[in-house]
C-alpha atoms as a PDB file:
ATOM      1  CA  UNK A   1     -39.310-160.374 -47.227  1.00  0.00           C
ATOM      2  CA  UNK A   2     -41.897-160.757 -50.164  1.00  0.00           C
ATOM      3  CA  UNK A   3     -41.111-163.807 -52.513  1.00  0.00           C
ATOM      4  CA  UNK A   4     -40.846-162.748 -55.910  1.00  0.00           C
ATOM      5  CA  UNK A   5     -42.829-165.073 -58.008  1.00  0.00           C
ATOM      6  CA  UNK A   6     -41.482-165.157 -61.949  1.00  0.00           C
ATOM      7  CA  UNK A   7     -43.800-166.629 -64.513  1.00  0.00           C
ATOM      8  CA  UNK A   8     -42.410-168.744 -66.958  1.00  0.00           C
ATOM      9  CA  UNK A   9     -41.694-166.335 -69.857  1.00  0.00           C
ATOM     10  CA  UNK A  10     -39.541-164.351 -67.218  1.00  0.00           C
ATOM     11  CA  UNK A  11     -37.931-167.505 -66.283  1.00  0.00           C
ATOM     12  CA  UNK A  12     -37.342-168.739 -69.418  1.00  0.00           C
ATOM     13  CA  UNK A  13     -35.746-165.386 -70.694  1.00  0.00           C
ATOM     14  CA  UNK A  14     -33.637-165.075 -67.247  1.00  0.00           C
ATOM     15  CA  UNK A  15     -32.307-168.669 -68.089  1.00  0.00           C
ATOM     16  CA  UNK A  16     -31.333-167.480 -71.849  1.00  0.00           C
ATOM     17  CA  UNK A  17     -29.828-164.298 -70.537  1.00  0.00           C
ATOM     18  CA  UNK A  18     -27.604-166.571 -68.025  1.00  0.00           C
ATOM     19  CA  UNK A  19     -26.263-169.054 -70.994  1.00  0.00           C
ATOM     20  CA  UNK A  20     -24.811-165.878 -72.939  1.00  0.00           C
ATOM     21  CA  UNK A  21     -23.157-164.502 -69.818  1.00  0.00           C
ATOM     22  CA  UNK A  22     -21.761-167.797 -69.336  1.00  0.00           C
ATOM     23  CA  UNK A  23     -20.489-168.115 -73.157  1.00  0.00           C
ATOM     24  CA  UNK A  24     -18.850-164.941 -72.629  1.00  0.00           C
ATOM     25  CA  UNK A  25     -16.826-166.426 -69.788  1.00  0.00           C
ATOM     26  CA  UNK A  26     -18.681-165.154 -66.358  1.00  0.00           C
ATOM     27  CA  UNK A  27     -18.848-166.722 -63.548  1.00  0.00           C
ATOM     28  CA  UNK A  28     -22.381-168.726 -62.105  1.00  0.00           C
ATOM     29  CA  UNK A  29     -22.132-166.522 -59.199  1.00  0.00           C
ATOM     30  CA  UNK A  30     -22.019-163.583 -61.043  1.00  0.00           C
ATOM     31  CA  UNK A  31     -24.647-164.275 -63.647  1.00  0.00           C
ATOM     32  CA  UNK A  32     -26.794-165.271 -61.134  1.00  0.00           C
ATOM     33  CA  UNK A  33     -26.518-162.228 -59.658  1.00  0.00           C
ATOM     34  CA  UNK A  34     -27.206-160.138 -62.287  1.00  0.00           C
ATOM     35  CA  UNK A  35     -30.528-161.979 -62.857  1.00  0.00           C
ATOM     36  CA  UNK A  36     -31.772-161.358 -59.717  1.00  0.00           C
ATOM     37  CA  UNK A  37     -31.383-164.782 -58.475  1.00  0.00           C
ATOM     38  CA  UNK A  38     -29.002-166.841 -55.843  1.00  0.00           C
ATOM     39  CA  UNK A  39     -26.667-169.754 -56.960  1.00  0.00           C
ATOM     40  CA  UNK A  40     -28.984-171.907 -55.320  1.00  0.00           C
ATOM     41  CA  UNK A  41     -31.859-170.682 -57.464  1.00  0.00           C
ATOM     42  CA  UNK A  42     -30.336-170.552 -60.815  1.00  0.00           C
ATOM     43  CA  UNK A  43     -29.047-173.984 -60.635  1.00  0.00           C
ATOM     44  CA  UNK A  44     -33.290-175.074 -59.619  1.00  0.00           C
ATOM     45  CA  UNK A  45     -34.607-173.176 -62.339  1.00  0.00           C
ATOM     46  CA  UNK A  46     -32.176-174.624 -64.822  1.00  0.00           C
ATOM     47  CA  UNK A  47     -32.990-178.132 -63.764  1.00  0.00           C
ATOM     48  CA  UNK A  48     -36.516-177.322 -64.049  1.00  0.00           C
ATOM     49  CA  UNK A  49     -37.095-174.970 -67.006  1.00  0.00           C
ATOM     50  CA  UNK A  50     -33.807-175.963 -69.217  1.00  0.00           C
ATOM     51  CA  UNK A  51     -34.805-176.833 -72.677  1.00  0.00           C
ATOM     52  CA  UNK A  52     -38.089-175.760 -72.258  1.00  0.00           C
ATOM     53  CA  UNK A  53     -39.937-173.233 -74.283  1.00  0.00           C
ATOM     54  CA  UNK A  54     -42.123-170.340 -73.039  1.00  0.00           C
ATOM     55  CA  UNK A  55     -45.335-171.820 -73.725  1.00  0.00           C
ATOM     56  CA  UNK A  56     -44.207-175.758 -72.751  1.00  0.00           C
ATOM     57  CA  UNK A  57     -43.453-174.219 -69.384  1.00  0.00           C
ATOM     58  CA  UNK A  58     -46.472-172.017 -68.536  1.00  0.00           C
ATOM     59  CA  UNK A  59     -47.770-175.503 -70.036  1.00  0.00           C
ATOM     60  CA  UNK A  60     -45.815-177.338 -67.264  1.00  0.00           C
ATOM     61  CA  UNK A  61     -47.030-174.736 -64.253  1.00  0.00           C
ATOM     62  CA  UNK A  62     -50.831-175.267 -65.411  1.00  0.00           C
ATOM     63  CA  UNK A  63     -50.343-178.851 -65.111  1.00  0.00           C
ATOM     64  CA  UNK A  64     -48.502-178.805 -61.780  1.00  0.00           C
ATOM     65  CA  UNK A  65     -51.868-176.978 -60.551  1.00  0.00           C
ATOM     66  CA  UNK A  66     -54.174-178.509 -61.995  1.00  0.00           C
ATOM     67  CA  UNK A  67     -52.127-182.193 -60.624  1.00  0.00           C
ATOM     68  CA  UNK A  68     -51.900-180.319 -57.285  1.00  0.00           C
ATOM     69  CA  UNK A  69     -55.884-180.037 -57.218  1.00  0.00           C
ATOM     70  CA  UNK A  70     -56.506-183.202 -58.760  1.00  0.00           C
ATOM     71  CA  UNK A  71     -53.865-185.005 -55.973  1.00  0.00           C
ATOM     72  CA  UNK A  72     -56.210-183.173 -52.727  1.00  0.00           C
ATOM     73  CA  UNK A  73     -59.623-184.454 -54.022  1.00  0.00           C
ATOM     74  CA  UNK A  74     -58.159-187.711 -54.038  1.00  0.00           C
ATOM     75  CA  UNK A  75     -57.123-187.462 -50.957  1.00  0.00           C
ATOM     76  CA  UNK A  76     -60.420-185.752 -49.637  1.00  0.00           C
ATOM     77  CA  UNK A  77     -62.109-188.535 -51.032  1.00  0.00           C
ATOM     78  CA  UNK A  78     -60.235-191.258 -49.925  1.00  0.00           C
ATOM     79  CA  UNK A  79     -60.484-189.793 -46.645  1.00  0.00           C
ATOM     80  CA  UNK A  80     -64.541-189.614 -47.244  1.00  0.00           C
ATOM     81  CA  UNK A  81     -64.229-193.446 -48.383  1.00  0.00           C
ATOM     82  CA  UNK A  82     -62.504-194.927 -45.707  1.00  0.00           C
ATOM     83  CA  UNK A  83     -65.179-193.103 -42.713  1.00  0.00           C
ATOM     84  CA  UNK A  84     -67.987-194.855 -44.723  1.00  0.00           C
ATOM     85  CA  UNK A  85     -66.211-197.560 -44.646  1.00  0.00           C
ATOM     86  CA  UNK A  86     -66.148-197.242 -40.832  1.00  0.00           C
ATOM     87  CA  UNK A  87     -69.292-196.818 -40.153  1.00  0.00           C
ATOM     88  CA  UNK A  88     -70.901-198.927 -42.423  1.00  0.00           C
ATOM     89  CA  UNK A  89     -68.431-202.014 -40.345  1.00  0.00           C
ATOM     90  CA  UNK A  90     -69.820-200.528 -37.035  1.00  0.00           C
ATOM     91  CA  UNK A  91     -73.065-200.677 -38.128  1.00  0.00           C
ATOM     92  CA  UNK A  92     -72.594-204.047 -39.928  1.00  0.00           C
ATOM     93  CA  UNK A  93     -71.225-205.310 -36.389  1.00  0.00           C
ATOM     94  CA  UNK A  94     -73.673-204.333 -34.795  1.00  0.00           C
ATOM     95  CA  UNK A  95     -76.601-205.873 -36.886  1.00  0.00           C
ATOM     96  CA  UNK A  96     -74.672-208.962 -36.664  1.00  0.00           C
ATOM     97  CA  UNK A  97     -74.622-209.141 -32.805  1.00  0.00           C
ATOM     98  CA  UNK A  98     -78.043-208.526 -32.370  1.00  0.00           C
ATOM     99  CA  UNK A  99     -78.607-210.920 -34.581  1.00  0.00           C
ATOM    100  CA  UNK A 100     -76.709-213.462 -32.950  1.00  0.00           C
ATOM    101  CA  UNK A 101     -78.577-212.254 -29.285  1.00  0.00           C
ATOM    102  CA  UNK A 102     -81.724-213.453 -31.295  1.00  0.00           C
ATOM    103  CA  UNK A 103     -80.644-216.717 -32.412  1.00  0.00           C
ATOM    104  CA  UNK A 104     -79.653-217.540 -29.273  1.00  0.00           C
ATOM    105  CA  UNK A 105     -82.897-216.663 -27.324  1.00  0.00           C
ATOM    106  CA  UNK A 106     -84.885-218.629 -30.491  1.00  0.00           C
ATOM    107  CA  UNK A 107     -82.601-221.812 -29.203  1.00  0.00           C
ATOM    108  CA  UNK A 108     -83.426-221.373 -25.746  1.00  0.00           C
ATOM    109  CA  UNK A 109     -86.622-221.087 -26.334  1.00  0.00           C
ATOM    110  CA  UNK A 110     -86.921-223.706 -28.802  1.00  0.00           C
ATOM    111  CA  UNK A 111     -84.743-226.331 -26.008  1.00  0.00           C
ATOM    112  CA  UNK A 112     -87.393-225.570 -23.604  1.00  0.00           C
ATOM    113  CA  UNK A 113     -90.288-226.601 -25.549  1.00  0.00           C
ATOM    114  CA  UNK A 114     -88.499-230.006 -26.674  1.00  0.00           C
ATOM    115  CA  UNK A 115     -87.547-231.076 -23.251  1.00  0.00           C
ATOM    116  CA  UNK A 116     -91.978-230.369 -22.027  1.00  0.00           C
END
């Protein structure tokens, strides 16, 4: 079944229509139902939206997005950060041993001319 995706202005107004049929003594489960919504869903929205105007909640969906996008570059870099990271260690390990493999052949070498 297709989700039904309200924008805030429909939320809001579904929200306002549910206070008056509660005032005027219905139950949740029926004022949820004649909004188009379960229990479950009416008690979510009213957490979320309650108190809210129209425009400070299509205010509070852009910012969810745009926090949404914001949160996966971070991660995408992060992710970019720590494989540089990586191989700039391997790399760095492996400049290190070589140079090491060097330093030892110089002593050698160096031993054998001293002890001629």
């Amino acid at each position: 079944m297709a989700k039904k995706g309200f924008t805030p202005e429909q939320i809001i107004n579904k929200l306002r229509e549910a206070e008056l049929l509660l005032q005027q003594g219905a139950t949740i489960a029926a004022v949820s139902k004649s909004i188009g919504v379960s229990t479950h869903t009416y008690y979510r929205l009213r957490k979320e939206y309650d108190g809210l105007r129209a425009d400070q909640a299509k205010k509070l969906k852009t910012l969810e997005k745009e926090n949404a996008r914001l949160k996966k570059l971070v991660a995408d870099l992060s992710l970019d950060n720590a494989i540089l990271k990586e191989v700039a260690a391997a790399k760095f390990d492996a400049l290190v041993d070589d140079g090491f493999k060097d330093q030892t052949r110089e002593t050698n070498v160096s031993k054998m001319f001293v002890s001629l």
